[in-house]
Protein backbone atom coordinates (compact mmCIF):
# COMPACT_ATOMS: atom_id res chain seq x y z
CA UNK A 1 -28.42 -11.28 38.63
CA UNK A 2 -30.06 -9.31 35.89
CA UNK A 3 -32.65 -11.20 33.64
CA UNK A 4 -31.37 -9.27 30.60
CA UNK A 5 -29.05 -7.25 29.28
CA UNK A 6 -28.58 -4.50 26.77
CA UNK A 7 -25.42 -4.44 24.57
CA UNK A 8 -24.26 -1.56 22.58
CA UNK A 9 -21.91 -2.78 20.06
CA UNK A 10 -19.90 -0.21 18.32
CA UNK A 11 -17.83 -0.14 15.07
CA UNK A 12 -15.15 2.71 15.40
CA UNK A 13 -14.38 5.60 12.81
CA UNK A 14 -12.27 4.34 9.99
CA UNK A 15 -9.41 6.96 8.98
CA UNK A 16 -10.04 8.15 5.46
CA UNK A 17 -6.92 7.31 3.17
CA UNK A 18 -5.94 10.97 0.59
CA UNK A 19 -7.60 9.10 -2.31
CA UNK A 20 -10.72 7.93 -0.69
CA UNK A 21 -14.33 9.01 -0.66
CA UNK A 22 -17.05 7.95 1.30
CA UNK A 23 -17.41 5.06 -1.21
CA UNK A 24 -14.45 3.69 1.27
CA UNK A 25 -16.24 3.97 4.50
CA UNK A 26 -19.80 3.33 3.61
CA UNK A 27 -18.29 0.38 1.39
CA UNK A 28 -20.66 -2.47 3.28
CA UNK A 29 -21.62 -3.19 6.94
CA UNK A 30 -19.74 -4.70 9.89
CA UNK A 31 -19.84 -8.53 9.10
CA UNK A 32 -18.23 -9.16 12.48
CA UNK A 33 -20.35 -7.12 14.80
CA UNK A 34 -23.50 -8.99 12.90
CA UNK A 35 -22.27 -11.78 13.58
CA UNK A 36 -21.71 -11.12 17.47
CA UNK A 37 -25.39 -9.78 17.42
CA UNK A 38 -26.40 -13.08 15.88
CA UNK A 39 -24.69 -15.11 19.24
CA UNK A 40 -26.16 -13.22 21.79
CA UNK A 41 -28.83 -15.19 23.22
CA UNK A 42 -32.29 -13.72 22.63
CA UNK A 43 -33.69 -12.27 26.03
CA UNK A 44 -30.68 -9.96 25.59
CA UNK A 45 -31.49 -6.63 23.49
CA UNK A 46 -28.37 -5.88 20.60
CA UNK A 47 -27.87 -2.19 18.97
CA UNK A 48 -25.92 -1.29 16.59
CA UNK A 49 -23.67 1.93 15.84
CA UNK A 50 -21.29 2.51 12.98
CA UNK A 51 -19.25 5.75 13.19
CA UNK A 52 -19.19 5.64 9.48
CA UNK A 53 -22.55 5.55 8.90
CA UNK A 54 -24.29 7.37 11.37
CA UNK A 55 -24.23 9.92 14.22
CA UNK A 56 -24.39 8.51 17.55
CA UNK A 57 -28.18 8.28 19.25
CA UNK A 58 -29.06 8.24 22.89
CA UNK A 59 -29.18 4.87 24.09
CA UNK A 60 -29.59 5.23 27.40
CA UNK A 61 -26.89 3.09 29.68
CA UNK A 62 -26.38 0.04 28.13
CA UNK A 63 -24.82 -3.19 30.30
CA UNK A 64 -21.96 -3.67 28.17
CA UNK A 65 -20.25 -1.77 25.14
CA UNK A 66 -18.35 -4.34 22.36
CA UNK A 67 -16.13 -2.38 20.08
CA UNK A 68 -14.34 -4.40 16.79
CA UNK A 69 -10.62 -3.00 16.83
CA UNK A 70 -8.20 -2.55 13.96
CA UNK A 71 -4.92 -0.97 14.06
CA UNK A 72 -6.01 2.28 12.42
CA UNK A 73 -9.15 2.87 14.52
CA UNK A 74 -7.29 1.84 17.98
CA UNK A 75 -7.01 5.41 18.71
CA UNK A 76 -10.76 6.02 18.24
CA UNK A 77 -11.89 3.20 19.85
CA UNK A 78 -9.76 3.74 22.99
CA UNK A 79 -11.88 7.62 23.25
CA UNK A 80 -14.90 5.64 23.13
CA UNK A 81 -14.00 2.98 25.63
CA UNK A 82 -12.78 5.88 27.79
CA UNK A 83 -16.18 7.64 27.43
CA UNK A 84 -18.14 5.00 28.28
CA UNK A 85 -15.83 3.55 31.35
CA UNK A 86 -16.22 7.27 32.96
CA UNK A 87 -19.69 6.96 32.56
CA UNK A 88 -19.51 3.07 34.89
CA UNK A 89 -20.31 1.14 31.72
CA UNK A 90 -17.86 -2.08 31.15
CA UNK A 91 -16.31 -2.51 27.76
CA UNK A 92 -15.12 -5.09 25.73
CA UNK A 93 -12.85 -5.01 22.83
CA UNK A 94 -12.20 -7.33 19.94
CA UNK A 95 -11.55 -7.54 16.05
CA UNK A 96 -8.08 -8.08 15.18
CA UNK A 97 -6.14 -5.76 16.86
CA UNK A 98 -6.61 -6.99 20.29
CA UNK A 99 -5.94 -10.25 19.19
CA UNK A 100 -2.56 -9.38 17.27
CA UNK A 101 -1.70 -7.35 20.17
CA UNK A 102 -3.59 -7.89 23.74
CA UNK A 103 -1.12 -6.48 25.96
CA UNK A 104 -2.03 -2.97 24.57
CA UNK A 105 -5.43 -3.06 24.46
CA UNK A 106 -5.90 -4.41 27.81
CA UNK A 107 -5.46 -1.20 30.27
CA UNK A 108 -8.39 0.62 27.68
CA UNK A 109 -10.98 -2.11 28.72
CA UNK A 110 -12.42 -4.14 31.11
CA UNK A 111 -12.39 -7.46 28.82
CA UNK A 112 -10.64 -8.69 25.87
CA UNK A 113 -11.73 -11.20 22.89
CA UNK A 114 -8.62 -12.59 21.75
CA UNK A 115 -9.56 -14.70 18.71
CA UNK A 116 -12.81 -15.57 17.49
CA UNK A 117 -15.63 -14.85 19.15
CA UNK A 118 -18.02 -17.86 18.73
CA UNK A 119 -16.75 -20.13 21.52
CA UNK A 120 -16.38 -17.13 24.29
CA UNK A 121 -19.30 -14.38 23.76
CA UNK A 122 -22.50 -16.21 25.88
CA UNK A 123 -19.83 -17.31 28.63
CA UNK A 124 -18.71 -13.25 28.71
CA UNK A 125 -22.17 -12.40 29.03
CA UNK A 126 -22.90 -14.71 31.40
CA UNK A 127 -20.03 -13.92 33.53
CA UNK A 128 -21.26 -10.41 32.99
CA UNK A 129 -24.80 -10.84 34.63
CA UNK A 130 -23.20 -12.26 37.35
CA UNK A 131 -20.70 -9.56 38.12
CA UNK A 132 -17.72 -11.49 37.38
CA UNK A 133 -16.65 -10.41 34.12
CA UNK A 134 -12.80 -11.90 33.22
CA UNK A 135 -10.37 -9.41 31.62
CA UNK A 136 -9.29 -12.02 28.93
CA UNK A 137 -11.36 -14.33 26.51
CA UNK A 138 -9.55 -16.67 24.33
CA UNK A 139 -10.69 -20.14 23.08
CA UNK A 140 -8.64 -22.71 23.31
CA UNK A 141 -9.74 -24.23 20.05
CA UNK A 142 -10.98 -22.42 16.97
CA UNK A 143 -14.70 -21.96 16.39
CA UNK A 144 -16.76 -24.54 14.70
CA UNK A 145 -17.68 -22.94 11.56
CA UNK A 146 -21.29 -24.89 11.38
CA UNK A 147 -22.29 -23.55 14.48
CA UNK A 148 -21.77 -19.47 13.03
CA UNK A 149 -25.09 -17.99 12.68
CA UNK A 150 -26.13 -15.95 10.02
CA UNK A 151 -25.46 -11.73 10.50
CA UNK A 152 -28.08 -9.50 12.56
CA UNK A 153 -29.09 -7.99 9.16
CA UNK A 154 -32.17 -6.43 10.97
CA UNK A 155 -29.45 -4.28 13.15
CA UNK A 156 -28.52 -2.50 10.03
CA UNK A 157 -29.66 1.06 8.06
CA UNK A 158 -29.10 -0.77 5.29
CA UNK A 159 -29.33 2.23 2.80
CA UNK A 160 -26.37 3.98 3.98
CA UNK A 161 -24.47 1.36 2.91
CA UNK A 162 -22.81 0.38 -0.85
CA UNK A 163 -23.06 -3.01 -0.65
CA UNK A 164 -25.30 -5.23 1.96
CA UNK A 165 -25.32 -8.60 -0.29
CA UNK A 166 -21.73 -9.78 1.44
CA UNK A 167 -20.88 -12.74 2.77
CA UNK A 168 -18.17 -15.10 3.86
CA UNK A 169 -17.69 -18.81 3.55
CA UNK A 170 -14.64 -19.32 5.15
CA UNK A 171 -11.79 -18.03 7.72
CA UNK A 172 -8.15 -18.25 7.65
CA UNK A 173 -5.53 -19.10 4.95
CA UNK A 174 -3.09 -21.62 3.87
CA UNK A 175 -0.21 -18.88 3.31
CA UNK A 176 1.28 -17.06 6.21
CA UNK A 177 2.75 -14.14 4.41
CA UNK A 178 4.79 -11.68 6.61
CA UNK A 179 2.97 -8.31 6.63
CA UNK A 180 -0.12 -10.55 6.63
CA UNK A 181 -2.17 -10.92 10.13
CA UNK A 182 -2.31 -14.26 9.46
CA UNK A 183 1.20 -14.22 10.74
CA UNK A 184 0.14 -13.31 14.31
CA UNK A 185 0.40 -15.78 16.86
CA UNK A 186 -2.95 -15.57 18.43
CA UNK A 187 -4.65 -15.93 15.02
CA UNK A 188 -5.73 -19.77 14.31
CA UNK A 189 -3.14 -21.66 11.79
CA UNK A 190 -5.03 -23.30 8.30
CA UNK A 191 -8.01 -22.29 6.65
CA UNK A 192 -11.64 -23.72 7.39
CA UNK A 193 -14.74 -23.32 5.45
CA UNK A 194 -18.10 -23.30 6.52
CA UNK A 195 -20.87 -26.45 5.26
CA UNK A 196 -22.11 -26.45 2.78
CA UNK A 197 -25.81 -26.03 3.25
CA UNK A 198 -25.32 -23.41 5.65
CA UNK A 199 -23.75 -21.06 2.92
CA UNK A 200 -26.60 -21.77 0.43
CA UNK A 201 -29.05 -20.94 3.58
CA UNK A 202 -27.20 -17.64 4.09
CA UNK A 203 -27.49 -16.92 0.42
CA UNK A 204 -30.85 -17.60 0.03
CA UNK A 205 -31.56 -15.34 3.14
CA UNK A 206 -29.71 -12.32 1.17
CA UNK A 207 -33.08 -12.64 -1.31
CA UNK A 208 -30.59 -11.32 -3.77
CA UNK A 209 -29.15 -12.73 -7.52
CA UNK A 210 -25.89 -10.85 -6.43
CA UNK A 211 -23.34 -11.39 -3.99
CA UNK A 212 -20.06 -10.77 -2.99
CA UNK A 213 -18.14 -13.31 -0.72
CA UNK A 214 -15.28 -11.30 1.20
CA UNK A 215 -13.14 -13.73 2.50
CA UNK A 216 -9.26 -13.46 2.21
CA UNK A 217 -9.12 -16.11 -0.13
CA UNK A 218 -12.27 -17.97 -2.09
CA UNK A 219 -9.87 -20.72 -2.97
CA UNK A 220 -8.14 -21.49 0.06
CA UNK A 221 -9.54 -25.01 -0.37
CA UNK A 222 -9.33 -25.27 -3.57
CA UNK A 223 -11.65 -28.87 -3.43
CA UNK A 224 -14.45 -27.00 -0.74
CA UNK A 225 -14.53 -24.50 -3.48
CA UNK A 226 -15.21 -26.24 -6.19
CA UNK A 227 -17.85 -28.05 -4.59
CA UNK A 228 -19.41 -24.58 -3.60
CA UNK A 229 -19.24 -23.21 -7.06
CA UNK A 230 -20.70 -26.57 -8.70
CA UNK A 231 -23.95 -25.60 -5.99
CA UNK A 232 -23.58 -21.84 -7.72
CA UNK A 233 -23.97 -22.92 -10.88
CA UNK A 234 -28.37 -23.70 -11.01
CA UNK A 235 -28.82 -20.46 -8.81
CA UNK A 236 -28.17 -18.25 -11.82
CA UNK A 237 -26.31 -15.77 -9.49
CA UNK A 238 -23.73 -13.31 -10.14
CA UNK A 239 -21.10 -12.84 -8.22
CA UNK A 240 -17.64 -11.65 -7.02
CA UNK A 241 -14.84 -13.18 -4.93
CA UNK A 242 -10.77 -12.84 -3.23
CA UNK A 243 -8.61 -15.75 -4.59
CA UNK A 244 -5.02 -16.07 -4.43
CA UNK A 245 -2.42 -15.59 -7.15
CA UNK A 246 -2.28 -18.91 -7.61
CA UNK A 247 -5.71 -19.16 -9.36
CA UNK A 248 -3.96 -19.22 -13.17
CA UNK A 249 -2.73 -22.71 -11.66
CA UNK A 250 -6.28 -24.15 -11.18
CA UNK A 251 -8.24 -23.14 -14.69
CA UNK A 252 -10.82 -26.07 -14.46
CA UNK A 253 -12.30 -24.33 -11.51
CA UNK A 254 -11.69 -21.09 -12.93
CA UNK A 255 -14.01 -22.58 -15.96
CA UNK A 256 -16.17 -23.73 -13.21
CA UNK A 257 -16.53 -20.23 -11.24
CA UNK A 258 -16.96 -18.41 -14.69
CA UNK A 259 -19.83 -20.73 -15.82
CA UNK A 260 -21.24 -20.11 -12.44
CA UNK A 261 -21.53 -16.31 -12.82
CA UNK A 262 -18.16 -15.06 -11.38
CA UNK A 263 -17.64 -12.04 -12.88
CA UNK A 264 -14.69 -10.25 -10.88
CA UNK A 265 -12.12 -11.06 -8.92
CA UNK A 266 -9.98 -9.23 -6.27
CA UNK A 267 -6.23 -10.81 -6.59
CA UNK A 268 -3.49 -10.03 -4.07
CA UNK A 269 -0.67 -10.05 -6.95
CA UNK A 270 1.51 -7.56 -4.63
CA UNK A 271 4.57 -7.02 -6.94
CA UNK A 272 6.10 -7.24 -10.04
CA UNK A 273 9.82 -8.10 -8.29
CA UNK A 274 9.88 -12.08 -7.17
CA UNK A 275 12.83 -11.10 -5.14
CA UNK A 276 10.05 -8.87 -2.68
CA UNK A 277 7.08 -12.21 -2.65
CA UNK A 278 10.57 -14.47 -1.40
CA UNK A 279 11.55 -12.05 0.75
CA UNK A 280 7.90 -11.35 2.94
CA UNK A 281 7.30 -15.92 2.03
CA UNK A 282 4.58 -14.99 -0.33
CA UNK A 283 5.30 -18.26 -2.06
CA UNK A 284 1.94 -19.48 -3.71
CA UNK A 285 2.77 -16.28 -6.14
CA UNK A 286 4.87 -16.13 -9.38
CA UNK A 287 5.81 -13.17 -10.98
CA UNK A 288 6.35 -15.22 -14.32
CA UNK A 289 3.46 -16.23 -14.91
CA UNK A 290 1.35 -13.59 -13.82
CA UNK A 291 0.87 -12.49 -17.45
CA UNK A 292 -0.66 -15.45 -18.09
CA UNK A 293 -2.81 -15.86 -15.51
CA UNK A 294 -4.56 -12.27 -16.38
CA UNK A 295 -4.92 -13.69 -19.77
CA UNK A 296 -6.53 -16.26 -18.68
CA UNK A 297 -9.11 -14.73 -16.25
CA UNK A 298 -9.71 -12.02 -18.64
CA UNK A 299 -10.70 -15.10 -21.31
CA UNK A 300 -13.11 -16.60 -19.26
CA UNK A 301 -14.72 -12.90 -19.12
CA UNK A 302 -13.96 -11.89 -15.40
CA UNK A 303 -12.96 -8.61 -14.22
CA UNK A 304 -9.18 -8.46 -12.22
CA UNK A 305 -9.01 -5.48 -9.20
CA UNK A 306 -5.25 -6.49 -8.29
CA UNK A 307 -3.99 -5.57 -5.06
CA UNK A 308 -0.69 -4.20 -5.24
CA UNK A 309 1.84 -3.20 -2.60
CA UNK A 310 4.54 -0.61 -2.64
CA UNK A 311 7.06 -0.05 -0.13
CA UNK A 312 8.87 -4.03 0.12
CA UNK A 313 13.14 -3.81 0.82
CA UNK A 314 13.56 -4.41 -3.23
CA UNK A 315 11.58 -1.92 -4.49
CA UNK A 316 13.55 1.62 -6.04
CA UNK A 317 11.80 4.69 -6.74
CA UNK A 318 11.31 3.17 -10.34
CA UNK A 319 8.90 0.28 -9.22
CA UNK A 320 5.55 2.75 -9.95
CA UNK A 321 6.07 3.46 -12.93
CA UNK A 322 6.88 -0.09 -13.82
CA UNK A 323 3.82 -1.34 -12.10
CA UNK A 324 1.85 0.93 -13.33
CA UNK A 325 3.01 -0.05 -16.98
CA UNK A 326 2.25 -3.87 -16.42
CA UNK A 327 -1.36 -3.29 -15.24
CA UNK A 328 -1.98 -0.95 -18.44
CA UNK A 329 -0.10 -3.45 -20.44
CA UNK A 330 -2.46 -6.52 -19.18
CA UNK A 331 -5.67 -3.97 -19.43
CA UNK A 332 -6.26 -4.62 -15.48
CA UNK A 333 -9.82 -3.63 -14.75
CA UNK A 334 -8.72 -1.79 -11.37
CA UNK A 335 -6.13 -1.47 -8.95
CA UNK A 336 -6.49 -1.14 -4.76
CA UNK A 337 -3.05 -0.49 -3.89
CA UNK A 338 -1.31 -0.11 -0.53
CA UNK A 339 1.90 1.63 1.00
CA UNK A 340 3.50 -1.61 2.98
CA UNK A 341 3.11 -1.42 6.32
CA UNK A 342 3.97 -3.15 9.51
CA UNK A 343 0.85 -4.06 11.15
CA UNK A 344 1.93 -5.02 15.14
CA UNK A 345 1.71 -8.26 15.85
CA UNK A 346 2.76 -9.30 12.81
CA UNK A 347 6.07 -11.11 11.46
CA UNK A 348 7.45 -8.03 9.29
CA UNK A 349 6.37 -5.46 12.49
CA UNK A 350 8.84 -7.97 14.64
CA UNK A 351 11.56 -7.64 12.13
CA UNK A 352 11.27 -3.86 11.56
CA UNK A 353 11.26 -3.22 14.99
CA UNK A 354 14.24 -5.56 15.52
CA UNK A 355 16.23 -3.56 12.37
CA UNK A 356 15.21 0.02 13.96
CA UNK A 357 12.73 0.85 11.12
CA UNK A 358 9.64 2.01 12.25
CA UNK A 359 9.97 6.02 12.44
CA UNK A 360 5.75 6.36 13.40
CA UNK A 361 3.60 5.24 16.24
CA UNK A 362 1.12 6.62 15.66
CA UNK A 363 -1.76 3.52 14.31
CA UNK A 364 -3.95 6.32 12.80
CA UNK A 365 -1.49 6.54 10.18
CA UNK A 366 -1.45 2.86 9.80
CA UNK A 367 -4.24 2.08 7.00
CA UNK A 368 -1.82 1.75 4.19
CA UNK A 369 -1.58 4.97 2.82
CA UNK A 370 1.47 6.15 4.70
CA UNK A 371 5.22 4.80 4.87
CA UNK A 372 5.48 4.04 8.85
CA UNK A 373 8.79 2.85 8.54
CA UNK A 374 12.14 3.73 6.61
CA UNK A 375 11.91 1.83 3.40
CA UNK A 376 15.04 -0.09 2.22
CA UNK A 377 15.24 1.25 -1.78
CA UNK A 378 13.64 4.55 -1.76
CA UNK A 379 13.20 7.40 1.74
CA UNK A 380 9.42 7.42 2.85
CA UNK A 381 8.45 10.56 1.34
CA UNK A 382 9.47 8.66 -2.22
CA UNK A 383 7.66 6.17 -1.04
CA UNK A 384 4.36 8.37 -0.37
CA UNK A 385 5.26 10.52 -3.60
CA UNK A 386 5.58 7.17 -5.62
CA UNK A 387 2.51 5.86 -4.02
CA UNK A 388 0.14 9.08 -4.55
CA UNK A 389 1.87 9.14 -8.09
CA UNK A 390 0.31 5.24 -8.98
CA UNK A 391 -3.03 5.75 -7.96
CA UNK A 392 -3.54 9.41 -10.06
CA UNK A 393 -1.82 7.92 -13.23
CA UNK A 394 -3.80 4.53 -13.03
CA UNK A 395 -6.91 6.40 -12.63
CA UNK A 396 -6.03 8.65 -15.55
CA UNK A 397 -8.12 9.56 -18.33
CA UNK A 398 -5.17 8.13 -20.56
CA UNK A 399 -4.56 5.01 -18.43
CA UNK A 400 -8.93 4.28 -18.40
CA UNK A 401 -8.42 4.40 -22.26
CA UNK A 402 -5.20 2.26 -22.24
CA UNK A 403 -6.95 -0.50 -20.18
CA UNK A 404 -10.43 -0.73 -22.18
CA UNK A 405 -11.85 -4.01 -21.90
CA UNK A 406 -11.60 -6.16 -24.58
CA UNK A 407 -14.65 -7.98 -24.21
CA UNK A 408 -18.14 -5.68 -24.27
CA UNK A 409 -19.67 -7.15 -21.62
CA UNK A 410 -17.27 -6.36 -19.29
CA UNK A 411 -17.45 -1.96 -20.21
CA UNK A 412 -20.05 -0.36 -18.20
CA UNK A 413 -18.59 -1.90 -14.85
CA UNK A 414 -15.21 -1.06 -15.75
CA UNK A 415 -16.73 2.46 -16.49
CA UNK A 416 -18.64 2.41 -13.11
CA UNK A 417 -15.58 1.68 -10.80
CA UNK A 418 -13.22 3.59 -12.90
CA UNK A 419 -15.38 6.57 -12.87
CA UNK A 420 -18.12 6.91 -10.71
CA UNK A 421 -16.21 4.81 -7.73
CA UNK A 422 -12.57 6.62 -7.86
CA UNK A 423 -12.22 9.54 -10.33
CA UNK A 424 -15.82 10.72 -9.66
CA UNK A 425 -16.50 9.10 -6.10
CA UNK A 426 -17.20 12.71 -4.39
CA UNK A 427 -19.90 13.46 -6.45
CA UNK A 428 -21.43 10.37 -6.67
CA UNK A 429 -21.34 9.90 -2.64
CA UNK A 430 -23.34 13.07 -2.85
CA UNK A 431 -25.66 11.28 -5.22
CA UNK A 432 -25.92 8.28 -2.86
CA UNK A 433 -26.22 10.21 0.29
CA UNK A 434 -29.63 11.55 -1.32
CA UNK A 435 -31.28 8.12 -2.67
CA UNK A 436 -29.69 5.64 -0.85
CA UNK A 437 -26.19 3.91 -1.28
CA UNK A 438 -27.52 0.65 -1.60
CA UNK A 439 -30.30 2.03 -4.23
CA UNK A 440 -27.53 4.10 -5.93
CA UNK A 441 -25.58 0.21 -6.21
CA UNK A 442 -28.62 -1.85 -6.71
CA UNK A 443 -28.53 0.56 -9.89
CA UNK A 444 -25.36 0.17 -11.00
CA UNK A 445 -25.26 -3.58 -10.60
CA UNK A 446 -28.42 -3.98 -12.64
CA UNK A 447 -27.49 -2.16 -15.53
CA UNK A 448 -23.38 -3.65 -15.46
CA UNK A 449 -24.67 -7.20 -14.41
CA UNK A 450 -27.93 -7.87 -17.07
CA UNK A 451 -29.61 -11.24 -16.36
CA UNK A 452 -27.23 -14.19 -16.99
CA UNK A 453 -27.29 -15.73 -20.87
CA UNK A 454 -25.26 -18.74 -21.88
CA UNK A 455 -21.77 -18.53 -22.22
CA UNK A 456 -20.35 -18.93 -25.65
CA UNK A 457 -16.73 -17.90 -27.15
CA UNK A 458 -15.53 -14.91 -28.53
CA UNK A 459 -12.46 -12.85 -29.77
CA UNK A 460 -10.31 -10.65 -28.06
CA UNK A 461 -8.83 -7.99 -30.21
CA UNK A 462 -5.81 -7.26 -28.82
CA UNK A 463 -3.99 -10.60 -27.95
CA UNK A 464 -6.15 -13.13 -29.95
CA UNK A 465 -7.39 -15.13 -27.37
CA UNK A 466 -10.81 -16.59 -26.42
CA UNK A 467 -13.12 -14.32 -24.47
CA UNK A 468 -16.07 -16.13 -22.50
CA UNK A 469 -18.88 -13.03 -22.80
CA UNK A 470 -22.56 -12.69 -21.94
CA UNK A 471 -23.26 -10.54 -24.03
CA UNK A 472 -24.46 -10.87 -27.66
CA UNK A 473 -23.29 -9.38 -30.70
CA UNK A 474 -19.62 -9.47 -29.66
C-alpha cells in the first residue's frame, strides 16, 4: 500500500460565451478544487491545473486525477479523463454535473463524487492506496459545514486571476426554482451556513479589507446573516454579496449590510413577467415590487448587477426591449443575463424533455448563451437575436449615460464594470495579462472602493429619495 500519493486535480476549459472576454474565465479561482486540496490529508502531495489560466506542465504520473464537472465543460473534461485513463492513471469526477446526472458521467471515469465532497474524499483516497477504489461516492448525510477547511490558497498563481479575495459562507437554498440545480435530486434540500468564527477565521486569512462572498444566496438565513453582518460591521471591510429578490422585504438588514460596507449586490430578479417566476416556482420574487426594492438598495448606496433570464414559455420577442427599458428606467448598475436553459438533471430539463423541446445535445452549447430548446413565445434564433440584442444595447454608450448613478460615490465602479469589464474587456485583459489580473483589480478596487467614512444621508436627483454615500461633498 503506497505511503503517499500524488493528486492532480484539474479544473476543465470553460466555453467562452459571444460577449465574453477573458475577464469571464480568469474571473477568480476554483473554490471547490481548493477546498478538496484543503481535505486531503497531508503526507499526500495536491497540484493544481486550471485550463483557464494556464497551459498544462509535466507532472509526471500522478496516483489519481480529480476533475470538477459542469454541464458546459463535460465534453472537455471527458478528453481529459480519456487522456489520462489511456495513460493507466484512475480518475475521478465531481462538481455538479456528475451529481445532477451520474449515470452519464460514470462510463468516462473510474469514480464518481455525487454530492459534496467533505464526508467521502479521505475514504476515496484511502480506498485508493489500497487498490480498491469504488466507482460511486455519495454521503448519506450532508457535510458538516464546521468541519470545511479553509481553500489551498498556496495551490494557486494567484496573479492570473481577477479576483482571489472570494469566499463562501454557506451552501444550498431555501427556493427550489425549476431551471435551478437546486432542483436536482442528488443535491441536499435547505440551506446551511457555516459558524460563525470559522468565517471570520477565513476572512482574516484573506489579509484583505475586500471581499466578495459567492454563495447563491447571502440571505438564505436571513437571522445567520444578520448575525454575520453585525460581526462585519468593526472590521471596516468592503464588500459584495448574492441575495435573493426578496431582499426589498428585509430593509433592517439591508440597513445593517450597508452600514457594514456592502457596496454591491448580485440579484437574481429573472423577469419582468410574474406569469414566467409562477410558472418555473420562483416564488420568493415579485415583479410588483421590484421597483421598489431597487429604490431602496440604490438609497442605502449599493450597487444592483441583476441577473436576468430570457427564453421562459411567456416571454414574446418584445420582452428585450421591455427589459431592457426597466433596467435603464431603475438606473441598474449592470446586467449578467442568460438565454434559459435546461440544465440535465434539473426539473425544467425533465419537463422539456417530456414536451419534446430540447432540439441540442450538445452541453458545450449549454452555458447560457444559446437557446437549447424550442422556446414557447418566440423560435430560438429570436431568442439568440433578442438575447445578443440586450446585452449590446445595455452596454451602449446611450444606455451607460441613461443609467448614471445618482449617488457620486457609486461612479467610478459603475464606470469600471461598464467599461473596462464589458465594452472594453479585450483590451483591458491585454492590460492584465501584462501586470497581473489581480494587480490590474487590486487597482481598480482601490481607487472605486476609498477607505470607509461614516455614512450620512443624501439626495438623489432623479426620484427624491435618500441616498446613503461615502463620499463627501455630495
Amino acid at each position: 500500500m503506497q505511503s503517499s500519493l500524488h493528486i492532480r486535480l484539474i479544473a476543465p476549459r470553460l466555453s467562452r460565451r459571444p460577449m465574453d472576454s477573458d475577464w469571464k474565465i480568469r474571473m477568480s479561482p476554483p473554490l471547490a478544487l481548493l477546498t478538496v486540496a484543503a481535505l486531503t490529508p497531508p503526507e499526500h502531495r495536491v497540484t493544481l491545473h486550471d485550463e483557464n489560466v494556464a497551459r498544462p506542465r509535466r507532472m509526471g504520473r500522478p496516483d489519481l486525477v480529480g476533475i470538477s464537472v459542469k454541464a458546459d465543460t463535460f465534453a472537455r473534461a471527458c478528453e481529459l479523463a480519456a487522456a489520462w485513463r489511456r495513460r493507466g492513471v484512475p480518475v475521478v469526477l465531481g462538481g455538479i454535473h456528475p451529481t445532477a446526472c451520474p449515470d452519464d458521467c460514470a462510463p468516462w471515469a473510474d469514480a464518481l463524487v455525487i454530492g459534496e465532497a467533505e464526508p467521502v474524499w479521505t475514504t476515496l483516497l484511502a480506498d485508493l492506496r489500497r487498490g480498491r477504489l469504488q466507482p460511486r461516492y455519495q454521503a448519506a448525510a450532508p457535510a458538516d459545514l464546521a468541519t470545511v477547511p479553509q481553500p489551498r490558497w498556496d495551490l494557486l498563481r494567484a496573479g492570473a486571476y481577477l479576483f482571489t479575495n472570494t469566499l463562501t459562507i454557506s451552501r444550498g437554498c431555501p427556493w427550489q426554482c425549476d431551471f435551478c440545480y437546486s432542483s436536482s435530486p442528488n443535491l441536499p434540500r435547505g440551506h446551511r451556513t457555516k459558524p460563525l468564527a470559522g468565517v471570520l477565521a477565513e476572512i482574516r486569512a484573506l489579509g484583505t479589507d475586500h471581499v466578495m462572498f459567492i454563495d447563491d444566496n447571502f440571505i438564505g438565513s436571513p437571522a445567520r446573516a444578520s448575525e454575520l453582518v453585525a460581526a462585519l460591521a468593526p472590521l471596516n471591510l468592503t464588500w459584495h454579496a448574492a441575495v435573493s429578490a426578496d431582499i426589498g422585504q428585509r430593509l433592517d438588514l439591508l440597513d445593517h449590510m450597508a452600514a457594514a460596507g456592502c457596496r454591491s449586490l448580485f440579484i437574481g430578479f429573472e423577469t419582468v413577467n410574474q406569469a414566467n417566476l409562477r410558472g418555473c416556482r420562483k416564488s420568493q420574487n415579485r415583479v410588483a415590487s421590484y421597483d421598489t426594492t431597487l429604490r431602496e438598495i440604490h438609497a442605502h448606496g449599493i450597487m444592483v448587477n441583476a441577473s436576468i433570464v430570457f427564453g421562459f414559455d411567456a416571454d414574446g420577442p418584445e420582452v428585450f426591449a421591455d427589459t431592457v427599458a426597466w433596467l435603464e428606467r431603475n438606473r441598474v448598475a449592470t446586467m449578467t443575463a442568460h438565454i434559459l436553459t435546461p440544465y440535465p438533471g434539473t426539473r425544467l430539463h425533465q419537463r422539456l424533455v417530456a414536451e419534446g423541446r430540447i432540439i441540442e445535445r450538445d452541453l458545450r452549447r449549454y452555458n447560457t448563451a444559446y437557446a437549447v430548446f424550442r422556446p414557447a413565445g418566440m423560435s430560438a434564433a429570436e431568442l439568440e437575436t433578442g438575447y445578443r440584442w440586450a446585452y449590446s444595447r445595455f452596454y451602449s454608450w446611450r444606455s451607460i449615460f441613461r443609467r448614471w448613478p445618482a449617488a457620486r460615490a457609486q461612479r467610478l465602479a459603475y464606470l469600471e464594470f461598464n467599461l473596462f469589464y464589458r465594452k472594453f474587456g479585450k483590451l483591458t485583459c491585454w492590460a492584465g495579462r501584462l501586470c497581473g489580473m489581480r494587480n490590474l483589480a487590486k487597482l481598480a478596487r482601490a481607487l472605486a472602493y476609498p477607505p470607509r467614512q461614516p455614512l450620512r444621508r443624501a439626495r438623489a436627483p432623479d426620484n427624491g429619495l435618500p441616498v446613503l454615500s461615502t463620499a463627501p461633498g455630495l
